[in-house]
PDB file of N, CA and C in Angstrom:
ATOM      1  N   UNK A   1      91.489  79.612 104.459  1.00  0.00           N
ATOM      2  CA  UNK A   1      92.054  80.941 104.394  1.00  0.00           C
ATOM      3  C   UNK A   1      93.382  80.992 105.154  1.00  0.00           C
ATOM      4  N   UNK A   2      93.493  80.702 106.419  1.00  0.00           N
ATOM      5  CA  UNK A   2      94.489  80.557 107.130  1.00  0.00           C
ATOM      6  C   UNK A   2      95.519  79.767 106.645  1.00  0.00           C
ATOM      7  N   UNK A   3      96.193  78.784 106.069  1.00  0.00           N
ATOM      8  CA  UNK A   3      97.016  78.525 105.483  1.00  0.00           C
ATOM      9  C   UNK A   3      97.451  79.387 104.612  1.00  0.00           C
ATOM     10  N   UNK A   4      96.707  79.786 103.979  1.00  0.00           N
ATOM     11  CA  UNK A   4      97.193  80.842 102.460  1.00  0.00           C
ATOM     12  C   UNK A   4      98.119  81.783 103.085  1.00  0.00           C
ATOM     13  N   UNK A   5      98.119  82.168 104.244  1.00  0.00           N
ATOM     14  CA  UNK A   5      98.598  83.037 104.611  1.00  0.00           C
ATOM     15  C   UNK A   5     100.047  82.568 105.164  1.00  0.00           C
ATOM     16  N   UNK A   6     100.591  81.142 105.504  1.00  0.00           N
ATOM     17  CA  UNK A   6     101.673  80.898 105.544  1.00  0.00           C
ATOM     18  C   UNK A   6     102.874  81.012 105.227  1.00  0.00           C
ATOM     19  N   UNK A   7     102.864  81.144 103.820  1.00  0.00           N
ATOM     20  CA  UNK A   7     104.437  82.106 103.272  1.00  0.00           C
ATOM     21  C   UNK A   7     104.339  83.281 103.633  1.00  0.00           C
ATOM     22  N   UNK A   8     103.456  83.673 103.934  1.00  0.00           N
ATOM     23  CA  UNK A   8     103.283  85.717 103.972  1.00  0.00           C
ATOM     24  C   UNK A   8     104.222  85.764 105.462  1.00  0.00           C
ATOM     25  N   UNK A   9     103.826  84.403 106.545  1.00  0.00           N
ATOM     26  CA  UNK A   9     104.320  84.484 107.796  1.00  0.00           C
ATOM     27  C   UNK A   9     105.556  83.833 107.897  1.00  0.00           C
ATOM     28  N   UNK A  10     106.361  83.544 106.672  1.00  0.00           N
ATOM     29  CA  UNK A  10     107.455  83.181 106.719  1.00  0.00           C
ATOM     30  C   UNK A  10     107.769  81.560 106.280  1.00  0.00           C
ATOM     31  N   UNK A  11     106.754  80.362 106.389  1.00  0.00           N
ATOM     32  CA  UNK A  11     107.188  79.225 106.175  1.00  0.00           C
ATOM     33  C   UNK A  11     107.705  78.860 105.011  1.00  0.00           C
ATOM     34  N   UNK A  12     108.016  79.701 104.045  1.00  0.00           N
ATOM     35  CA  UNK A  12     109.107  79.464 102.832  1.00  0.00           C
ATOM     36  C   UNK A  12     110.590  80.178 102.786  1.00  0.00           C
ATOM     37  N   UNK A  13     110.620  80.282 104.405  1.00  0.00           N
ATOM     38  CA  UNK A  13     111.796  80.872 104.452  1.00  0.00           C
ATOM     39  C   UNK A  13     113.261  79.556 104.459  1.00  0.00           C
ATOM     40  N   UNK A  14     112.532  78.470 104.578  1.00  0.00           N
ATOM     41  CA  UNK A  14     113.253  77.306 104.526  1.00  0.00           C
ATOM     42  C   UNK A  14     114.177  77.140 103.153  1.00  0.00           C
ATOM     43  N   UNK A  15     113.444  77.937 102.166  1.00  0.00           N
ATOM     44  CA  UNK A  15     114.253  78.044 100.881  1.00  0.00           C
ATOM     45  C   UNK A  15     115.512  78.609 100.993  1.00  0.00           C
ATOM     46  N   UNK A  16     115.547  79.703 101.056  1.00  0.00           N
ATOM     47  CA  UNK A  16     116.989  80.019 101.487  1.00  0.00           C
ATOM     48  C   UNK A  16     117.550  80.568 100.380  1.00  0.00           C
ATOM     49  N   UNK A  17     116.818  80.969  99.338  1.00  0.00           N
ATOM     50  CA  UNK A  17     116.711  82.147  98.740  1.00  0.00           C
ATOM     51  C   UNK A  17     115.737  83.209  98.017  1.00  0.00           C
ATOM     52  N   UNK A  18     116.322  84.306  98.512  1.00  0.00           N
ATOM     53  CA  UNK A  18     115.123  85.644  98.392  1.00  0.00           C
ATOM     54  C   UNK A  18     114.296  85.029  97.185  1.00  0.00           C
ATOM     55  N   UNK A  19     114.690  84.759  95.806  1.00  0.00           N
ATOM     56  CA  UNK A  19     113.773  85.821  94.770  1.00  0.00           C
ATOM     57  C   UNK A  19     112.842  84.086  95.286  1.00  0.00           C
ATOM     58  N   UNK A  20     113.123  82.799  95.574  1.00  0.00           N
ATOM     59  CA  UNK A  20     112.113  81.996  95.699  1.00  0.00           C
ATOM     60  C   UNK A  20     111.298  82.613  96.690  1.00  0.00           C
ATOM     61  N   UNK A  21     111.394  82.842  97.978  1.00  0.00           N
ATOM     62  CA  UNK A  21     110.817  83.389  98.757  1.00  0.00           C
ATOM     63  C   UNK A  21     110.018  84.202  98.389  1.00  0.00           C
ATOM     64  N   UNK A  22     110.727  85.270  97.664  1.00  0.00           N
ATOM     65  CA  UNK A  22     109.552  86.437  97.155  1.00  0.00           C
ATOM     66  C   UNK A  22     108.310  85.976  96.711  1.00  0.00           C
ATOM     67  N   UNK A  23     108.975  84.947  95.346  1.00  0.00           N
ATOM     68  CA  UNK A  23     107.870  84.184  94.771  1.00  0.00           C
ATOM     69  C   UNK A  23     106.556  83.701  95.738  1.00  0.00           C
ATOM     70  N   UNK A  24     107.270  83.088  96.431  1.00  0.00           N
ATOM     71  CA  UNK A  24     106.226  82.136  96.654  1.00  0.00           C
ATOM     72  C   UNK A  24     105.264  83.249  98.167  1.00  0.00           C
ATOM     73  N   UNK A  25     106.062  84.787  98.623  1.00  0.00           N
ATOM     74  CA  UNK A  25     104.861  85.388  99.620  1.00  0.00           C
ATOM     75  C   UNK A  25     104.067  85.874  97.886  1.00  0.00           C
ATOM     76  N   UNK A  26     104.472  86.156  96.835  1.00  0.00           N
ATOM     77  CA  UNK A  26     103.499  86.744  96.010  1.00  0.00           C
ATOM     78  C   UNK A  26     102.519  85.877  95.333  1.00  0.00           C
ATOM     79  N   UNK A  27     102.795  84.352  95.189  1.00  0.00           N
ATOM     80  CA  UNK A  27     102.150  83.854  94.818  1.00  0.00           C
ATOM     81  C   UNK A  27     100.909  83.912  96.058  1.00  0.00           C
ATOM     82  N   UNK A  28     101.036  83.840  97.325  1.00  0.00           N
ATOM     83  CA  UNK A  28     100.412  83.759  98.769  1.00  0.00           C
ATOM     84  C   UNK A  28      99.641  84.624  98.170  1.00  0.00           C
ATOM     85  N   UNK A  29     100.200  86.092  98.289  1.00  0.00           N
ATOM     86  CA  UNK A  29      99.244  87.068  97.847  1.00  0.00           C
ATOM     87  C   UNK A  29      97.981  87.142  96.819  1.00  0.00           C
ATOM     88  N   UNK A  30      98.136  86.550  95.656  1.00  0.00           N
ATOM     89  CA  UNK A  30      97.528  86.276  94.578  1.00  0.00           C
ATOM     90  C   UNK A  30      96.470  85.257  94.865  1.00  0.00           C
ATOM     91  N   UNK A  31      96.966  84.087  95.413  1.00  0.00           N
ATOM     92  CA  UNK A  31      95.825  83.340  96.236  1.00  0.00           C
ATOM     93  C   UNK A  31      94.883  83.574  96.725  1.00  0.00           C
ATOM     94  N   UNK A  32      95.246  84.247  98.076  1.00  0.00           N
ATOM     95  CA  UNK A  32      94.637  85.127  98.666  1.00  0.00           C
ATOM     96  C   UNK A  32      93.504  86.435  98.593  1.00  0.00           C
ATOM     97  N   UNK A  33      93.982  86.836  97.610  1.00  0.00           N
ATOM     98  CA  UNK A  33      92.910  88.126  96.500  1.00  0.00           C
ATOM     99  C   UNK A  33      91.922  86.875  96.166  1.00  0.00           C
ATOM    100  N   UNK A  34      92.374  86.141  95.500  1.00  0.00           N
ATOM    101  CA  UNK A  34      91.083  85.172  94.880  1.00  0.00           C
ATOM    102  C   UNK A  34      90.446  84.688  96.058  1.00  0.00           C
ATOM    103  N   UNK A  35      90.499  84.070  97.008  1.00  0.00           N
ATOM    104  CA  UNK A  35      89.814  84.253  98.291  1.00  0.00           C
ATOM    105  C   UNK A  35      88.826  85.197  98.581  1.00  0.00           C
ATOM    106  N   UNK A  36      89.607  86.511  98.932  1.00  0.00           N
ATOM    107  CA  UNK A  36      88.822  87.400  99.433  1.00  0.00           C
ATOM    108  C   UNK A  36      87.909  88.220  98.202  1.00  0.00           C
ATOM    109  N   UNK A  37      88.057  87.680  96.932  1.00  0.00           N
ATOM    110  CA  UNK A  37      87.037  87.977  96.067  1.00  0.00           C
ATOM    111  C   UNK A  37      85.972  87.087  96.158  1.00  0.00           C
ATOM    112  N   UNK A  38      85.957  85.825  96.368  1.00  0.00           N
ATOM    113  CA  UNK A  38      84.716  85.105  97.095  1.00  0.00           C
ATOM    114  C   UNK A  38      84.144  85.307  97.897  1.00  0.00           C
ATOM    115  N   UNK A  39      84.565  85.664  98.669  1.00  0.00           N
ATOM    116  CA  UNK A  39      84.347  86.016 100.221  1.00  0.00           C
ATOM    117  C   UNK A  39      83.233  87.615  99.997  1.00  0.00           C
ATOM    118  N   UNK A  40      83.921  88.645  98.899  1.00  0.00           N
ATOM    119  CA  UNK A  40      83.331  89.687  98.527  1.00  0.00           C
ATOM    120  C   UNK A  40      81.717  89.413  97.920  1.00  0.00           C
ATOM    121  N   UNK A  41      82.170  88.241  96.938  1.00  0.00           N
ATOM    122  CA  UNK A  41      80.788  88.065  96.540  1.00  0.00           C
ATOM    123  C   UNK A  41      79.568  87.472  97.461  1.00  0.00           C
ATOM    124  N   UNK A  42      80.406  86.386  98.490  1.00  0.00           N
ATOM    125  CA  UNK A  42      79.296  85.927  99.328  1.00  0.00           C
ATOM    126  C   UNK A  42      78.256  87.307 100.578  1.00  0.00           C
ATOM    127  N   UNK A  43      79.115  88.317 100.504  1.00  0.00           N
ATOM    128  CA  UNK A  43      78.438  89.381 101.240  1.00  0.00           C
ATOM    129  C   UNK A  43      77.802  90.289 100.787  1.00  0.00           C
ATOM    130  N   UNK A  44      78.033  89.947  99.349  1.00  0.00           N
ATOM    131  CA  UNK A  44      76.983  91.207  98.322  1.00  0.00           C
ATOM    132  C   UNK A  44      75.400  90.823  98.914  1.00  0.00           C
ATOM    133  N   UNK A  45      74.917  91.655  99.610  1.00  0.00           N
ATOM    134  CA  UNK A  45      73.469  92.104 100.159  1.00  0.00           C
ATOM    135  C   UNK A  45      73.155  91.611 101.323  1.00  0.00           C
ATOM    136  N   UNK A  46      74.897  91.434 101.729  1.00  0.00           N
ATOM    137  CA  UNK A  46      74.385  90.841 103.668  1.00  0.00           C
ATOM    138  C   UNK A  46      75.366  91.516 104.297  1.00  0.00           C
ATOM    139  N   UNK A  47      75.388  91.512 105.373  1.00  0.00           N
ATOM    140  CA  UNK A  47      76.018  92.623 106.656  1.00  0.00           C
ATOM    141  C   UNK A  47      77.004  90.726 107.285  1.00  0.00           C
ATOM    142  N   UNK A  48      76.834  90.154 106.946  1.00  0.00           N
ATOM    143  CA  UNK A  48      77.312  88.541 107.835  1.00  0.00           C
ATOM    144  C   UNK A  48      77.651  87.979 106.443  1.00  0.00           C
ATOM    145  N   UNK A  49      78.542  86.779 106.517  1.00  0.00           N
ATOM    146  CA  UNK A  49      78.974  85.644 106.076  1.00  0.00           C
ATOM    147  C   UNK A  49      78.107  84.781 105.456  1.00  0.00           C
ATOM    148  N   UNK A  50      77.113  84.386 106.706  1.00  0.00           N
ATOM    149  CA  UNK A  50      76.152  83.505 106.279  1.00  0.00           C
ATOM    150  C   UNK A  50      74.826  83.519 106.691  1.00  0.00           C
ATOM    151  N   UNK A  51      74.940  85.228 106.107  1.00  0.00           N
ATOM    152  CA  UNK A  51      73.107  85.670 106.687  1.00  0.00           C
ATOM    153  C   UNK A  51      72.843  86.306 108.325  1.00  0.00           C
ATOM    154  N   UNK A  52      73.460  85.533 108.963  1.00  0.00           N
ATOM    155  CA  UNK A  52      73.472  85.933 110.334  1.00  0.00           C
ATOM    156  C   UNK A  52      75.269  86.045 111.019  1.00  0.00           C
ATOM    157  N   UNK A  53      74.845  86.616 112.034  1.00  0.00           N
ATOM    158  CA  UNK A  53      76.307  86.857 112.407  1.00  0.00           C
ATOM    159  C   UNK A  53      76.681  85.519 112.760  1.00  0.00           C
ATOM    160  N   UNK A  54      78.192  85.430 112.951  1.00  0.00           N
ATOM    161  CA  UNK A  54      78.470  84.204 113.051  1.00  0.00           C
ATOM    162  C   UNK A  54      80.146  83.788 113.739  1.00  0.00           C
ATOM    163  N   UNK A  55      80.304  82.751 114.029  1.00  0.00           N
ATOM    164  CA  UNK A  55      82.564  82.849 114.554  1.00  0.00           C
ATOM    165  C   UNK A  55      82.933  83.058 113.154  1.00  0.00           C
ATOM    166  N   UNK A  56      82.303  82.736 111.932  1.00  0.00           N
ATOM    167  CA  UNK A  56      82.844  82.743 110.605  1.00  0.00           C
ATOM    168  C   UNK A  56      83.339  84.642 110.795  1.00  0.00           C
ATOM    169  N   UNK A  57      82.733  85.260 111.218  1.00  0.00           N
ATOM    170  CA  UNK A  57      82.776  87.225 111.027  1.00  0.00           C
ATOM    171  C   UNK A  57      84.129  87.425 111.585  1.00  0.00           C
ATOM    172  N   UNK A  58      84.349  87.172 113.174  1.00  0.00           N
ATOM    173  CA  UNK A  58      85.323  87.834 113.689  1.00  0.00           C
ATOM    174  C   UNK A  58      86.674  86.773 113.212  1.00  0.00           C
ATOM    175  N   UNK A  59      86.180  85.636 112.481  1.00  0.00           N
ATOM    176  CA  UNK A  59      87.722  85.241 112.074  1.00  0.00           C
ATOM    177  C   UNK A  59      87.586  86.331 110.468  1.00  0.00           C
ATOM    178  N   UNK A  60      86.779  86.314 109.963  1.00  0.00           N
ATOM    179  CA  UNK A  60      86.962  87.369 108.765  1.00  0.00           C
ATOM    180  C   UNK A  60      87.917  88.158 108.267  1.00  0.00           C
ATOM    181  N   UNK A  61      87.270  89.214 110.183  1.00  0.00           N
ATOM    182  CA  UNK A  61      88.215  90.275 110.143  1.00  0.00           C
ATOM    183  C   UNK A  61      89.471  89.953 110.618  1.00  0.00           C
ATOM    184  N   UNK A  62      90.338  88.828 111.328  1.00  0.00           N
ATOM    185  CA  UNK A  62      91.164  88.622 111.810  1.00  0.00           C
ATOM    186  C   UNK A  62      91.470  88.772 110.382  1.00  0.00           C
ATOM    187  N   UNK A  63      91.675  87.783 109.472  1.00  0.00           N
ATOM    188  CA  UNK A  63      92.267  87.913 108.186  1.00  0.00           C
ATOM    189  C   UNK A  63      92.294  88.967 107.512  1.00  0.00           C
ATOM    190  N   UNK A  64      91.563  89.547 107.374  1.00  0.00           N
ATOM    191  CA  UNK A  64      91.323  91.045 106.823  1.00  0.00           C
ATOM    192  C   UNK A  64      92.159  91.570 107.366  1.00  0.00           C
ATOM    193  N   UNK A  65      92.392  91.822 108.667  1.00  0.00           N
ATOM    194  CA  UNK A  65      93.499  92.966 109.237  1.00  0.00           C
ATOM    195  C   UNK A  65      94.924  92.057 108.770  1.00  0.00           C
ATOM    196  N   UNK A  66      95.067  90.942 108.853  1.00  0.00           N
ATOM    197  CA  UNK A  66      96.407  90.642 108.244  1.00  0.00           C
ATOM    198  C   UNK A  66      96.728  90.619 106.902  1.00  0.00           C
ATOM    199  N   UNK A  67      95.664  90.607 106.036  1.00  0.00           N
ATOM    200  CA  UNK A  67      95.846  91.105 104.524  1.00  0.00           C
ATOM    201  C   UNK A  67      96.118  92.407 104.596  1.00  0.00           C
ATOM    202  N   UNK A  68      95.400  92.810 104.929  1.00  0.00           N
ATOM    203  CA  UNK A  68      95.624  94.816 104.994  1.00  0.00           C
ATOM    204  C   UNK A  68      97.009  95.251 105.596  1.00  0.00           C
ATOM    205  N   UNK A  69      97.947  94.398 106.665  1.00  0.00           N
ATOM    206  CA  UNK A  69      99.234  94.729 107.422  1.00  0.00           C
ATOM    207  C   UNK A  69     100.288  93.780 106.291  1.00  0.00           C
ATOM    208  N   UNK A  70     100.180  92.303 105.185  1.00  0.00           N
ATOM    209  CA  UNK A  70     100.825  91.903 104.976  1.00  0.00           C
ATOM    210  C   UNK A  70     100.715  92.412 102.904  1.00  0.00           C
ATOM    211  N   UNK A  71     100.045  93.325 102.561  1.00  0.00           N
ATOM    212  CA  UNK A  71     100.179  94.215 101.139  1.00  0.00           C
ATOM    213  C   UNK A  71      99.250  93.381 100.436  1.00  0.00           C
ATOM    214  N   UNK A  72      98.540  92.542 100.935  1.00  0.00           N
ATOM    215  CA  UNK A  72      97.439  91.594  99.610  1.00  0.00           C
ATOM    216  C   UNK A  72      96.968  92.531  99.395  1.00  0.00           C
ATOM    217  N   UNK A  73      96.192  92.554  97.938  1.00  0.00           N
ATOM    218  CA  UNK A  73      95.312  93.748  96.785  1.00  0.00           C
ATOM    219  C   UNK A  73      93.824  93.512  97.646  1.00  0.00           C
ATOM    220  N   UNK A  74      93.424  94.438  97.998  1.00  0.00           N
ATOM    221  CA  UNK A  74      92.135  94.258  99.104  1.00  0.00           C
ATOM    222  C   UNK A  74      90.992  95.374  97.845  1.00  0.00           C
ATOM    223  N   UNK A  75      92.026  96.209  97.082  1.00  0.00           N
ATOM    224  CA  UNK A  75      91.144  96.914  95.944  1.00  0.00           C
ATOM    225  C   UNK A  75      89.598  96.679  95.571  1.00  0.00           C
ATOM    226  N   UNK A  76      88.927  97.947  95.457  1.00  0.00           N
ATOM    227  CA  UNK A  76      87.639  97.449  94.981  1.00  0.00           C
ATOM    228  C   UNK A  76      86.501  96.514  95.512  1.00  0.00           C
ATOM    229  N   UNK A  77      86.953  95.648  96.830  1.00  0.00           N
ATOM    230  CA  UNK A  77      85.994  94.820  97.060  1.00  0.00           C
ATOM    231  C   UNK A  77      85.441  95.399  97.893  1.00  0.00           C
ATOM    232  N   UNK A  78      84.663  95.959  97.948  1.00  0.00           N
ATOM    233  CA  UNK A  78      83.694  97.004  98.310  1.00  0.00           C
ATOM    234  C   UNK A  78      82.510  96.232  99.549  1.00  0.00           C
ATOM    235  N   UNK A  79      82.499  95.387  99.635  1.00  0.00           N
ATOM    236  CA  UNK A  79      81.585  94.241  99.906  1.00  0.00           C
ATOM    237  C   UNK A  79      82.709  94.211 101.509  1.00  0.00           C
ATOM    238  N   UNK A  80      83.772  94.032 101.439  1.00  0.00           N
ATOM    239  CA  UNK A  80      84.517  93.086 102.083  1.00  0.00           C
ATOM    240  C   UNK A  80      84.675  94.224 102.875  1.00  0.00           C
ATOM    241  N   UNK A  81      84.966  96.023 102.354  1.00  0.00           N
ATOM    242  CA  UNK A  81      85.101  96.833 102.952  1.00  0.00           C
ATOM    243  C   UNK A  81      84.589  97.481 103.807  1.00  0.00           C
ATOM    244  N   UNK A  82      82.838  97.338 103.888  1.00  0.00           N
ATOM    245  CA  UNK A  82      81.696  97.865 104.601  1.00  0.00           C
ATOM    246  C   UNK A  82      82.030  96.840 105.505  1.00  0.00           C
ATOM    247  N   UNK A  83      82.253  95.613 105.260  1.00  0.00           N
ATOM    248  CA  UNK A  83      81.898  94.404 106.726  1.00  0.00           C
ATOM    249  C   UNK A  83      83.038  94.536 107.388  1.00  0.00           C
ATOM    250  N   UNK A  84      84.344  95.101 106.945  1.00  0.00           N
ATOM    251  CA  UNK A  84      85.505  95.391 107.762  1.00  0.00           C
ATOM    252  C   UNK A  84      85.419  96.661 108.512  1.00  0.00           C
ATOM    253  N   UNK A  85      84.850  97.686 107.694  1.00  0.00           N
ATOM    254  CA  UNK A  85      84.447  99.230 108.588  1.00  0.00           C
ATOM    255  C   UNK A  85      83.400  98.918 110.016  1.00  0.00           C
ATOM    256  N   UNK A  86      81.920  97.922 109.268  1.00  0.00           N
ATOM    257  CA  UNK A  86      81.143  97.521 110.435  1.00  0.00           C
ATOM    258  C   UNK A  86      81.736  96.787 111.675  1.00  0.00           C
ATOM    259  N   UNK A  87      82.470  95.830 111.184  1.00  0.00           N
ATOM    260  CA  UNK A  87      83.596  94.636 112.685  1.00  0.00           C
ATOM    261  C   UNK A  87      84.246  96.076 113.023  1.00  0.00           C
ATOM    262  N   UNK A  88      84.465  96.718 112.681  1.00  0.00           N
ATOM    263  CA  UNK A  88      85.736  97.640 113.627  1.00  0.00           C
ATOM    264  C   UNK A  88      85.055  98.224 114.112  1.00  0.00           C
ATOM    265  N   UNK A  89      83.995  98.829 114.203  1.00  0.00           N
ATOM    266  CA  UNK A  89      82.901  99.849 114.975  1.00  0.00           C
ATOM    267  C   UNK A  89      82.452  99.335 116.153  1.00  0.00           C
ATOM    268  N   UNK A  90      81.955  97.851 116.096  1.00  0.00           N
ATOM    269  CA  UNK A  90      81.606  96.768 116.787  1.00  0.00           C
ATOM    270  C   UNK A  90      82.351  96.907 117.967  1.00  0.00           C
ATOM    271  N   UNK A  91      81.376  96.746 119.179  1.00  0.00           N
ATOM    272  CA  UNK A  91      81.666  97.538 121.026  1.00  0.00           C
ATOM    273  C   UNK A  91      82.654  96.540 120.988  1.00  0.00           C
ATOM    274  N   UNK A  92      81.940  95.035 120.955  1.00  0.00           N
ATOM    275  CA  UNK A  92      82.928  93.753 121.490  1.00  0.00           C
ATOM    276  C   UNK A  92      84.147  93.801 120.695  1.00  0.00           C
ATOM    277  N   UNK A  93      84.416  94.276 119.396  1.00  0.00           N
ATOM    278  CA  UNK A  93      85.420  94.039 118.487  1.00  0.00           C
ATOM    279  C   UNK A  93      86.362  95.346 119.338  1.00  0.00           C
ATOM    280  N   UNK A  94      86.048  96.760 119.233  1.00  0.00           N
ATOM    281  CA  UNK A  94      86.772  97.110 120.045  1.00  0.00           C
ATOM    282  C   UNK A  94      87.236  96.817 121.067  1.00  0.00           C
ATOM    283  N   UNK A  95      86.366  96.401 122.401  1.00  0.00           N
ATOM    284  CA  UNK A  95      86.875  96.235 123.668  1.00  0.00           C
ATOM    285  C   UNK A  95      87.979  95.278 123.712  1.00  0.00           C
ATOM    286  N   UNK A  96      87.985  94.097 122.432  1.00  0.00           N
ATOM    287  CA  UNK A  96      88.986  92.837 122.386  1.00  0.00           C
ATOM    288  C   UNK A  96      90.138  93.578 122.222  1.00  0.00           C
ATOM    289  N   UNK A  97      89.907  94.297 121.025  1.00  0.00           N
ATOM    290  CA  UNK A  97      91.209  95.261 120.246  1.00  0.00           C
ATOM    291  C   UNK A  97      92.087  95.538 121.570  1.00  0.00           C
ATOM    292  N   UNK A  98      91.111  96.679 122.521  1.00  0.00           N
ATOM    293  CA  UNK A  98      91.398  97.503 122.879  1.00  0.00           C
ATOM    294  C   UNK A  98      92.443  96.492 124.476  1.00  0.00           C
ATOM    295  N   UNK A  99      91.442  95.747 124.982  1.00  0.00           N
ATOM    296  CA  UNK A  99      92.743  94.214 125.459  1.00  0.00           C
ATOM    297  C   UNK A  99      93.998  94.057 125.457  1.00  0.00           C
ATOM    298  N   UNK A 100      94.028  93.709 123.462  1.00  0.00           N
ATOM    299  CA  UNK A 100      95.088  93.168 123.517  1.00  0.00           C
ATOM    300  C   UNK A 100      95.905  93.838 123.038  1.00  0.00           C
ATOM    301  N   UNK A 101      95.872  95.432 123.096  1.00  0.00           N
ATOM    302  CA  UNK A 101      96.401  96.628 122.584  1.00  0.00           C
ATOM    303  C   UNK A 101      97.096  97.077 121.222  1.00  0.00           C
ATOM    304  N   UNK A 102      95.934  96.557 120.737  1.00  0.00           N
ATOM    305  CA  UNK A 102      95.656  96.422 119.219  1.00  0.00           C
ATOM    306  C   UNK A 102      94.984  97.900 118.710  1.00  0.00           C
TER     307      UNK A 102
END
């Protein structure tokens, strides 16, 4: 997951021109949706990743909040949306937030 997100953070800025650049954060983007549509299906009828909570969750939502700040299509995945509403409710997920003044 974390790679995908590399042009979004700039490493095709080496091109050195926009419309490639563009290309290639939208291709990022498009990637990325297909990702987090897996990711949607693996949580259809679980509250966790992999059944139980797990480090797989709070990197989840790390990504999640940078899809949601960098315009990926997060649409409809309904799945992905309850486990992002639940991590944000979460005491420890706040108190981190609240840290690193997030």
């Amino acid at each position: 997951m974390h790679p995908a997100f590399h042009p979004i953070f700039g490493s095709t800025r080496y091109l050195g021109e926009d419309k490639a650049i563009e290309a290639s954060t939208d291709n990022a983007r498009k990637k990325l949706r297909s990702l987090f549509e897996r990711l949607d299906g693996q949580l259809q009828g679980r509250d966790w990743l992999t059944g139980s909570r797990s480090i797989a969750d709070p990197y989840l939502f790390v990504t999640l909040r940078w899809a949601r700040a960098s315009g990926v299509d997060l649409s409809g995945l309904d799945n992905l949306e309850r486990f992002f509403n639940r991590m944000s409710a979460d005491a420890g997920v706040v108190a981190a937030m609240g840290a690193e003044g997030l």
